[in-house]
Protein backbone atom coordinates (compact mmCIF):
# COMPACT_ATOMS: atom_id res chain seq x y z
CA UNK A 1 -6.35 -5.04 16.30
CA UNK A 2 -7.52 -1.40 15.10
CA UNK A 3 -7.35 -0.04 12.03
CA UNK A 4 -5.36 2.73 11.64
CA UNK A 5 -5.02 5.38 8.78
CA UNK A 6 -1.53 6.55 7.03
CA UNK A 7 -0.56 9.17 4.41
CA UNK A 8 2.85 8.70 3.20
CA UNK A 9 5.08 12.03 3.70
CA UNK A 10 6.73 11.10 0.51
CA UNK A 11 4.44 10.62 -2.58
CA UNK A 12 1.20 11.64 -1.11
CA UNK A 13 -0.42 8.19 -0.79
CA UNK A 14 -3.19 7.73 1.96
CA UNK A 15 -3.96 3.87 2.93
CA UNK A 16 -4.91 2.17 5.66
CA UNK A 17 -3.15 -0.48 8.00
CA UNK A 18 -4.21 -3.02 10.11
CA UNK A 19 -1.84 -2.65 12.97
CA UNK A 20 -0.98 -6.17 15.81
CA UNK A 21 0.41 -4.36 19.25
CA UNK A 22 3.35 -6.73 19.24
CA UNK A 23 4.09 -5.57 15.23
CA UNK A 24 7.11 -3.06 14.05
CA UNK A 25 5.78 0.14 14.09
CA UNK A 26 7.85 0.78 10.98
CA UNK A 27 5.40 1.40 8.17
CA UNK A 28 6.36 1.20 4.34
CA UNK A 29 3.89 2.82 1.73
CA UNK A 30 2.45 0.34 -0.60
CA UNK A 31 3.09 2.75 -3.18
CA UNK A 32 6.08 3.62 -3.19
CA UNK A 33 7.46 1.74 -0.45
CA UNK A 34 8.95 4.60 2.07
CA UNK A 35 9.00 4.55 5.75
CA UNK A 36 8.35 8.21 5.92
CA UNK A 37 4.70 7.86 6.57
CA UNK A 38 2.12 9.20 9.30
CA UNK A 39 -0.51 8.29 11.08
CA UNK A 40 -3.33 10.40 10.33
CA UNK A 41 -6.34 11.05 13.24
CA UNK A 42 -9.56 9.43 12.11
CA UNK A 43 -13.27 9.53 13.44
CA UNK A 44 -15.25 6.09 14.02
CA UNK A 45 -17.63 4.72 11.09
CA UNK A 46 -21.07 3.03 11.65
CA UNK A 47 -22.04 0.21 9.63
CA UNK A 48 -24.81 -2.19 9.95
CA UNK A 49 -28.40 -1.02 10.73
CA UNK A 50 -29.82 2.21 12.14
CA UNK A 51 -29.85 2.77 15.30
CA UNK A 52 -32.14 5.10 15.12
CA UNK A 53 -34.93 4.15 11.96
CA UNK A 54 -37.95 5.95 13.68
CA UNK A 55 -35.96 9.60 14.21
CA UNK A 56 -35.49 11.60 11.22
CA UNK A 57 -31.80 13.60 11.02
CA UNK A 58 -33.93 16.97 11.11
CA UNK A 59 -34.79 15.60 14.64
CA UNK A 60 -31.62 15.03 15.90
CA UNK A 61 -30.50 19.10 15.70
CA UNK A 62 -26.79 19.63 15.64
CA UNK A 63 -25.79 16.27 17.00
CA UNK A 64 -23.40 14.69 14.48
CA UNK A 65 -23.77 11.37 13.08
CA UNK A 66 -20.95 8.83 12.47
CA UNK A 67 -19.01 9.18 9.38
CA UNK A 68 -15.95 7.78 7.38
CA UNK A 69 -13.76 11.07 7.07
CA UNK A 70 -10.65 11.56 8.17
CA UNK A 71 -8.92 14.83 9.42
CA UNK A 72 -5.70 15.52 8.20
């Protein structure tokens, strides 16, 4: 059951949409309620604890961490 990001095509809105496999894949804005909406590409988040406390982020060189952005 991902999670899946939307901006709608029609007033701008971006939300987010918890998405069943068996569901419609119709999806209405909660703004303003159009089906002219797209899925936008996200990256993964990390929550919880570091998995890493010990190694400082100058350490790590250009490895990327995880973050909550989205590319649209």
């Amino acid at each position: 059951m991902p999670i899946f990001e939307y901006e709608c095509r029609s007033c701008g809105k971006r939300f987010e949409r918890l998405v069943f496999s068996s569901e419609d894949p119709t999806i209405n804005c909660p703004e303003c309620g159009s089906t002219n909406t797209q899925r936008l590409m996200s990256i993964f988040a990390c929550g919880g604890k570091d998995p890493f406390p010990n190694v400082s982020t100058k350490d790590m060189g250009s490895t990327s961490t995880c973050t909550s952005s989205s590319f649209s």
